[in-house]
C-alpha atoms as a PDB file:
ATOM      1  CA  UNK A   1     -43.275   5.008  -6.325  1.00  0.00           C
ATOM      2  CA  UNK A   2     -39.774   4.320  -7.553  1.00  0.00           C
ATOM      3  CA  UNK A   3     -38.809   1.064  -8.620  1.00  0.00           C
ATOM      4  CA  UNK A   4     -35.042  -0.087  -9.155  1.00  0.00           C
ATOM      5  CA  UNK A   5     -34.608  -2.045 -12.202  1.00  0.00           C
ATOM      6  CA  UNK A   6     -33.471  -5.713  -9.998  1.00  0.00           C
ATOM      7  CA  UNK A   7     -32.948  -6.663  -6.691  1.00  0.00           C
ATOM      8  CA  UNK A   8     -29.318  -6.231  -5.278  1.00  0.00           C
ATOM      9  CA  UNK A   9     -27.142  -9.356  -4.524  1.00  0.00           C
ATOM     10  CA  UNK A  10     -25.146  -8.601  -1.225  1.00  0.00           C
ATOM     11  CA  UNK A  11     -23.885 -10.725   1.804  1.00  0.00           C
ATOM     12  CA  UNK A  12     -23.817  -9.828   5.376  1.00  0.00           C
ATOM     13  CA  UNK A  13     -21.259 -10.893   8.116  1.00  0.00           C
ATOM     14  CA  UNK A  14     -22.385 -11.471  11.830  1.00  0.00           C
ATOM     15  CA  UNK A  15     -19.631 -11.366  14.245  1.00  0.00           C
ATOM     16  CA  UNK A  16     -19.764 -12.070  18.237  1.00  0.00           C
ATOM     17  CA  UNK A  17     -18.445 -11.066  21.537  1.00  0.00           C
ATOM     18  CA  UNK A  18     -20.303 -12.764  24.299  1.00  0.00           C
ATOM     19  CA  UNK A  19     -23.661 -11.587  24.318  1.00  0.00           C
ATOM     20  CA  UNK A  20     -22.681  -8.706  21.356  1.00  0.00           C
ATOM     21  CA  UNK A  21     -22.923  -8.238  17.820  1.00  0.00           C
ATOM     22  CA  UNK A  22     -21.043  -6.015  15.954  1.00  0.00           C
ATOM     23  CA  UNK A  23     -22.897  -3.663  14.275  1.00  0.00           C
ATOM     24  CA  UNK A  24     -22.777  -0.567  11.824  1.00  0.00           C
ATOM     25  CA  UNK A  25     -24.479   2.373  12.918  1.00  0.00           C
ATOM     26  CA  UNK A  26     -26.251   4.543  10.750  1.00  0.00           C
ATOM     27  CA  UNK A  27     -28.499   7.419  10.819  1.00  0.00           C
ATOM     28  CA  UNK A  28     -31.062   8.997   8.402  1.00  0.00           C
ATOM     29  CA  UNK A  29     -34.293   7.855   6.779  1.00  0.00           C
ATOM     30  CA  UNK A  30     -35.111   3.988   6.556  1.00  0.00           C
ATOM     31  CA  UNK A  31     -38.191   1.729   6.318  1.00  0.00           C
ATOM     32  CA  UNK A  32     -39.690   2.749   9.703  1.00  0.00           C
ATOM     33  CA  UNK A  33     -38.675   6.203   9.302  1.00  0.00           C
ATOM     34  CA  UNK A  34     -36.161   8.610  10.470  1.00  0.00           C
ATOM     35  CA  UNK A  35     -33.157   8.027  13.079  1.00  0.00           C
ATOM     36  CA  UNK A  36     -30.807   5.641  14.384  1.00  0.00           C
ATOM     37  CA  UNK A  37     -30.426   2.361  13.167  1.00  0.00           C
ATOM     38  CA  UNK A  38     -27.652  -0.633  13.021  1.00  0.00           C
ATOM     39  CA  UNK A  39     -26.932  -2.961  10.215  1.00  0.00           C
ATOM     40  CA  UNK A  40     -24.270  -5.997  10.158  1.00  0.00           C
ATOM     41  CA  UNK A  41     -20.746  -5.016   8.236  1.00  0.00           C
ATOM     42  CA  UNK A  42     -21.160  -6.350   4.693  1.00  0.00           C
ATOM     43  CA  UNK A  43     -21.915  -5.051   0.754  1.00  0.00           C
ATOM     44  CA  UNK A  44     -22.812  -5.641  -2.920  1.00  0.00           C
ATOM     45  CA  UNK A  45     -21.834  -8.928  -4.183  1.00  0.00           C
ATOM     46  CA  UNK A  46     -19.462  -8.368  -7.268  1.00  0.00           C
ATOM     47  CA  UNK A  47     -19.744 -10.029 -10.868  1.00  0.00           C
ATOM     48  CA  UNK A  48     -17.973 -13.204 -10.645  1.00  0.00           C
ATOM     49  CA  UNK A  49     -16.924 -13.095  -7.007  1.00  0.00           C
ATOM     50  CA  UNK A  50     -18.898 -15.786  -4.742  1.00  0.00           C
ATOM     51  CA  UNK A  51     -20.517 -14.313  -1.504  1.00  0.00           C
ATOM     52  CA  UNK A  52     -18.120 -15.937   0.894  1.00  0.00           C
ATOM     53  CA  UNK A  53     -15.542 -13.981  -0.883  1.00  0.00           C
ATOM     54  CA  UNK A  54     -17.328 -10.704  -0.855  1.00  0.00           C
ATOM     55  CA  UNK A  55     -17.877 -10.845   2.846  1.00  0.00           C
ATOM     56  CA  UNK A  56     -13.889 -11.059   3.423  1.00  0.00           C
ATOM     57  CA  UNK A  57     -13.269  -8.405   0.790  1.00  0.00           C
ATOM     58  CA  UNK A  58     -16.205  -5.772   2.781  1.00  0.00           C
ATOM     59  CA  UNK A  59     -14.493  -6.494   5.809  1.00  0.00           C
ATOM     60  CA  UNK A  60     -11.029  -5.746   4.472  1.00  0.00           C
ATOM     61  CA  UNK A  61     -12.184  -2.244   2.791  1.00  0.00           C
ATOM     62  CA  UNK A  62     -14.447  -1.175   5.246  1.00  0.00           C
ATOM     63  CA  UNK A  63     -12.592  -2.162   8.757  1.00  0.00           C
ATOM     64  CA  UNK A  64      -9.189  -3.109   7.298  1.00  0.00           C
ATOM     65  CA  UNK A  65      -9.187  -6.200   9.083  1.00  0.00           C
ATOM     66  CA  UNK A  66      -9.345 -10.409   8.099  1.00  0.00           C
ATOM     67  CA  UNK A  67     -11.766 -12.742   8.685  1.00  0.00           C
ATOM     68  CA  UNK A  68     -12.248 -15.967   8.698  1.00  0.00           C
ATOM     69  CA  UNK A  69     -15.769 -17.236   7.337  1.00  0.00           C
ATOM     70  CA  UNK A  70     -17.221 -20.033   9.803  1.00  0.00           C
ATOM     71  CA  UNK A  71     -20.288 -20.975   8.245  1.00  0.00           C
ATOM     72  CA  UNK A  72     -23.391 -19.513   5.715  1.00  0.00           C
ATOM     73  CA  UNK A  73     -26.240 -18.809   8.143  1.00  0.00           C
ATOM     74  CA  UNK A  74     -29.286 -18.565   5.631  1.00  0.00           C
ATOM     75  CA  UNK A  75     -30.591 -16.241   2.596  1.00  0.00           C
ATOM     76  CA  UNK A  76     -32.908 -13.693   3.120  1.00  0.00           C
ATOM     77  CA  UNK A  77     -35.076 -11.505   0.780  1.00  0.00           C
ATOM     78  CA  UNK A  78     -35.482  -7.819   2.275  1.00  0.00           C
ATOM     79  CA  UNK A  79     -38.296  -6.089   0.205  1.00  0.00           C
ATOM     80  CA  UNK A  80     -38.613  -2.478   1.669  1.00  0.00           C
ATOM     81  CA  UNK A  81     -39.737   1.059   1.108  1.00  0.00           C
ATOM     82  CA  UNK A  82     -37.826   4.625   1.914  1.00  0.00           C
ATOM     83  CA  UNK A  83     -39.245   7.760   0.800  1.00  0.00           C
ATOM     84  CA  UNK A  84     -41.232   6.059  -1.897  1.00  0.00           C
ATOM     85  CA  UNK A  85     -38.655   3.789  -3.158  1.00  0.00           C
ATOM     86  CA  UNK A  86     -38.611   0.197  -3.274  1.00  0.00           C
ATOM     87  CA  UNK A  87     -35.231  -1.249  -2.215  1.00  0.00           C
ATOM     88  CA  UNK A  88     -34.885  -5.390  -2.936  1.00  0.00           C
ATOM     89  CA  UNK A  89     -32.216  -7.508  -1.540  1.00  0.00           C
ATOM     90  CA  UNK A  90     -30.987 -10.656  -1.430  1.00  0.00           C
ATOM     91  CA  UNK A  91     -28.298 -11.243   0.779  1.00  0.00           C
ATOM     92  CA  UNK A  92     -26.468 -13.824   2.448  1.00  0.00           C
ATOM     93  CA  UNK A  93     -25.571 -14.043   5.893  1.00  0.00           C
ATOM     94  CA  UNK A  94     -22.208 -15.606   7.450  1.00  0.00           C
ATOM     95  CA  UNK A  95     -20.856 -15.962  10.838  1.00  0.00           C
ATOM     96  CA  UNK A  96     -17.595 -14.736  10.577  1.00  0.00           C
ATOM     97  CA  UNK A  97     -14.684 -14.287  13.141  1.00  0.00           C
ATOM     98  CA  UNK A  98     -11.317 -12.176  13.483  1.00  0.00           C
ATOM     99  CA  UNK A  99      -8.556 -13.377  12.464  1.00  0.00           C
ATOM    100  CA  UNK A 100      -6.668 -11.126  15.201  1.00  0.00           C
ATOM    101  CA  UNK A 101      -8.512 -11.839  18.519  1.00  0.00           C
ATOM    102  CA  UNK A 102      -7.626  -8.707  19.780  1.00  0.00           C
ATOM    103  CA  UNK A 103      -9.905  -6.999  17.847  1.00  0.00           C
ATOM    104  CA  UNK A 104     -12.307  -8.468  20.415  1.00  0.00           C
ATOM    105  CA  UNK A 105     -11.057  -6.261  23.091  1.00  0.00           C
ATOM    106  CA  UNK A 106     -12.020  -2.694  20.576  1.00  0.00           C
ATOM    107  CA  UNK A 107     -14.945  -1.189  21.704  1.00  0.00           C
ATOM    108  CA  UNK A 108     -15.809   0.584  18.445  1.00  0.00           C
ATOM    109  CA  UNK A 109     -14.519   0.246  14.682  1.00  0.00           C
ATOM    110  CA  UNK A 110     -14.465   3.469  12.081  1.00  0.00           C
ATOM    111  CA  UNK A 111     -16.014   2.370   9.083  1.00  0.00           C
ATOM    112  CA  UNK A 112     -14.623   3.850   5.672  1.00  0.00           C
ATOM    113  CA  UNK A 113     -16.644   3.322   2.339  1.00  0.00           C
ATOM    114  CA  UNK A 114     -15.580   6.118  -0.281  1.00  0.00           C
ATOM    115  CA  UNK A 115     -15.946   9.429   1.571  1.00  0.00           C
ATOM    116  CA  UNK A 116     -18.464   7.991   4.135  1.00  0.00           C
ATOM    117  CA  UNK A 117     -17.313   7.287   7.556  1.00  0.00           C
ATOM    118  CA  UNK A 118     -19.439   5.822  10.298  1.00  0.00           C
ATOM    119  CA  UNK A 119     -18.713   3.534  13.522  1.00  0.00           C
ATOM    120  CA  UNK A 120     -18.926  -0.339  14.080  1.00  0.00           C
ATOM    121  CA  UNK A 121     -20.065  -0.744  17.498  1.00  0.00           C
ATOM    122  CA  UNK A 122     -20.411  -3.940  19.876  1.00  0.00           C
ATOM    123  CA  UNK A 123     -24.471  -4.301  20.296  1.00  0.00           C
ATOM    124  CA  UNK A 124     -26.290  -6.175  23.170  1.00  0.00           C
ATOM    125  CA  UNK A 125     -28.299  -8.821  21.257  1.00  0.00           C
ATOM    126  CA  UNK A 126     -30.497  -7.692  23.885  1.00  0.00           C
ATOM    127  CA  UNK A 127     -31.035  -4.276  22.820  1.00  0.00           C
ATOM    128  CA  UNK A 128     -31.785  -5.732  19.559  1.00  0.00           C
ATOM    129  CA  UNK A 129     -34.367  -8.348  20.460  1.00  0.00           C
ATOM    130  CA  UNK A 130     -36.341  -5.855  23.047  1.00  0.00           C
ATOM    131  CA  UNK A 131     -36.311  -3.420  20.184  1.00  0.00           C
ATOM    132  CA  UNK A 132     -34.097  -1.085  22.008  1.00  0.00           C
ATOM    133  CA  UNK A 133     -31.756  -0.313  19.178  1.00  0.00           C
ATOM    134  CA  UNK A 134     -33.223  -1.088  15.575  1.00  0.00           C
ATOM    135  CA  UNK A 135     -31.723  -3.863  13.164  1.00  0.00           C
ATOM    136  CA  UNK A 136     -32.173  -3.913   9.594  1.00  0.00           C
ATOM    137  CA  UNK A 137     -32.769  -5.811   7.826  1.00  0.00           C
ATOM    138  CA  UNK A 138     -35.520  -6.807   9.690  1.00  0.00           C
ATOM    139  CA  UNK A 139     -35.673 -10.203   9.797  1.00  0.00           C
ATOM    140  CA  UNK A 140     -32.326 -11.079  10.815  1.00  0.00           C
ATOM    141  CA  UNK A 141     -33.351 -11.087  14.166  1.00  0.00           C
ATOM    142  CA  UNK A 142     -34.998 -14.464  13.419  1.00  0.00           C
ATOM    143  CA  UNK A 143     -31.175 -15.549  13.062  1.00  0.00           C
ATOM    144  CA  UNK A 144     -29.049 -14.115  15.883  1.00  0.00           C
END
């Protein structure tokens, strides 16, 4: 089994329409296996750069869009296995908001990070919470 040398510092943003989340959504392996699965817009904390400022800046790169941070939700540890490889992180998770409120009205968001492209998409929290659609990490659903 693979270790990585420390656990990685990230932050999370969780942002609402109604009864929807906006969500990433990824496929390929993961902790449960292989597939479809959906992860809040966010990314690795940088040195010297506070998590509330890290959450704006991943929002910026990734969606090109502001946000406005409304309030730190909690911490979580997310200790998890793919392929035989331990992944650790500790992230914090914000409610966040547009600063345009027409972004409300998109249905779907491309999402660029370095050559990767994938799709923000608006999630019924009660796909997530039947286990319809999978959310990683896991326990976030203990926060929605």
């Amino acid at each position: 089994m693979n270790k990585s040398l420390s656990p990685r510092a990230n932050t999370l943003g969780l942002i609402y329409r109604n009864n929807d989340i906006l969500l990433e959504e990824n496929e390929g392996n993961h902790s449960r296996g292989t597939g479809v699965y959906y992860r809040p817009i966010g990314g690795t904390i940088e040195l010297g750069e506070k998590s509330s400022e890290t959450i704006q800046r991943e929002f910026y790169e990734e969606l090109a869009t502001d946000i406005e941070v409304r309030r730190h939700i909690t911490c979580l540890e997310n200790i998890f296995e793919v392929e035989g490889s331990i992944g650790h992180e500790i992230t914090q998770i914000y409610e966040v908001i547009f600063k345009d409120s027409a972004l409300y009205q998109k249905d779907s968001f491309q999402v660029v990070e370095g050559n990767r492209v994938t799709y923000a998409k608006w999630i019924p929290l009660e796909d997530l919470f039947t286990g319809k659609k999978l959310l990683y990490p896991e326990d976030l659903l203990n926060f929605l």
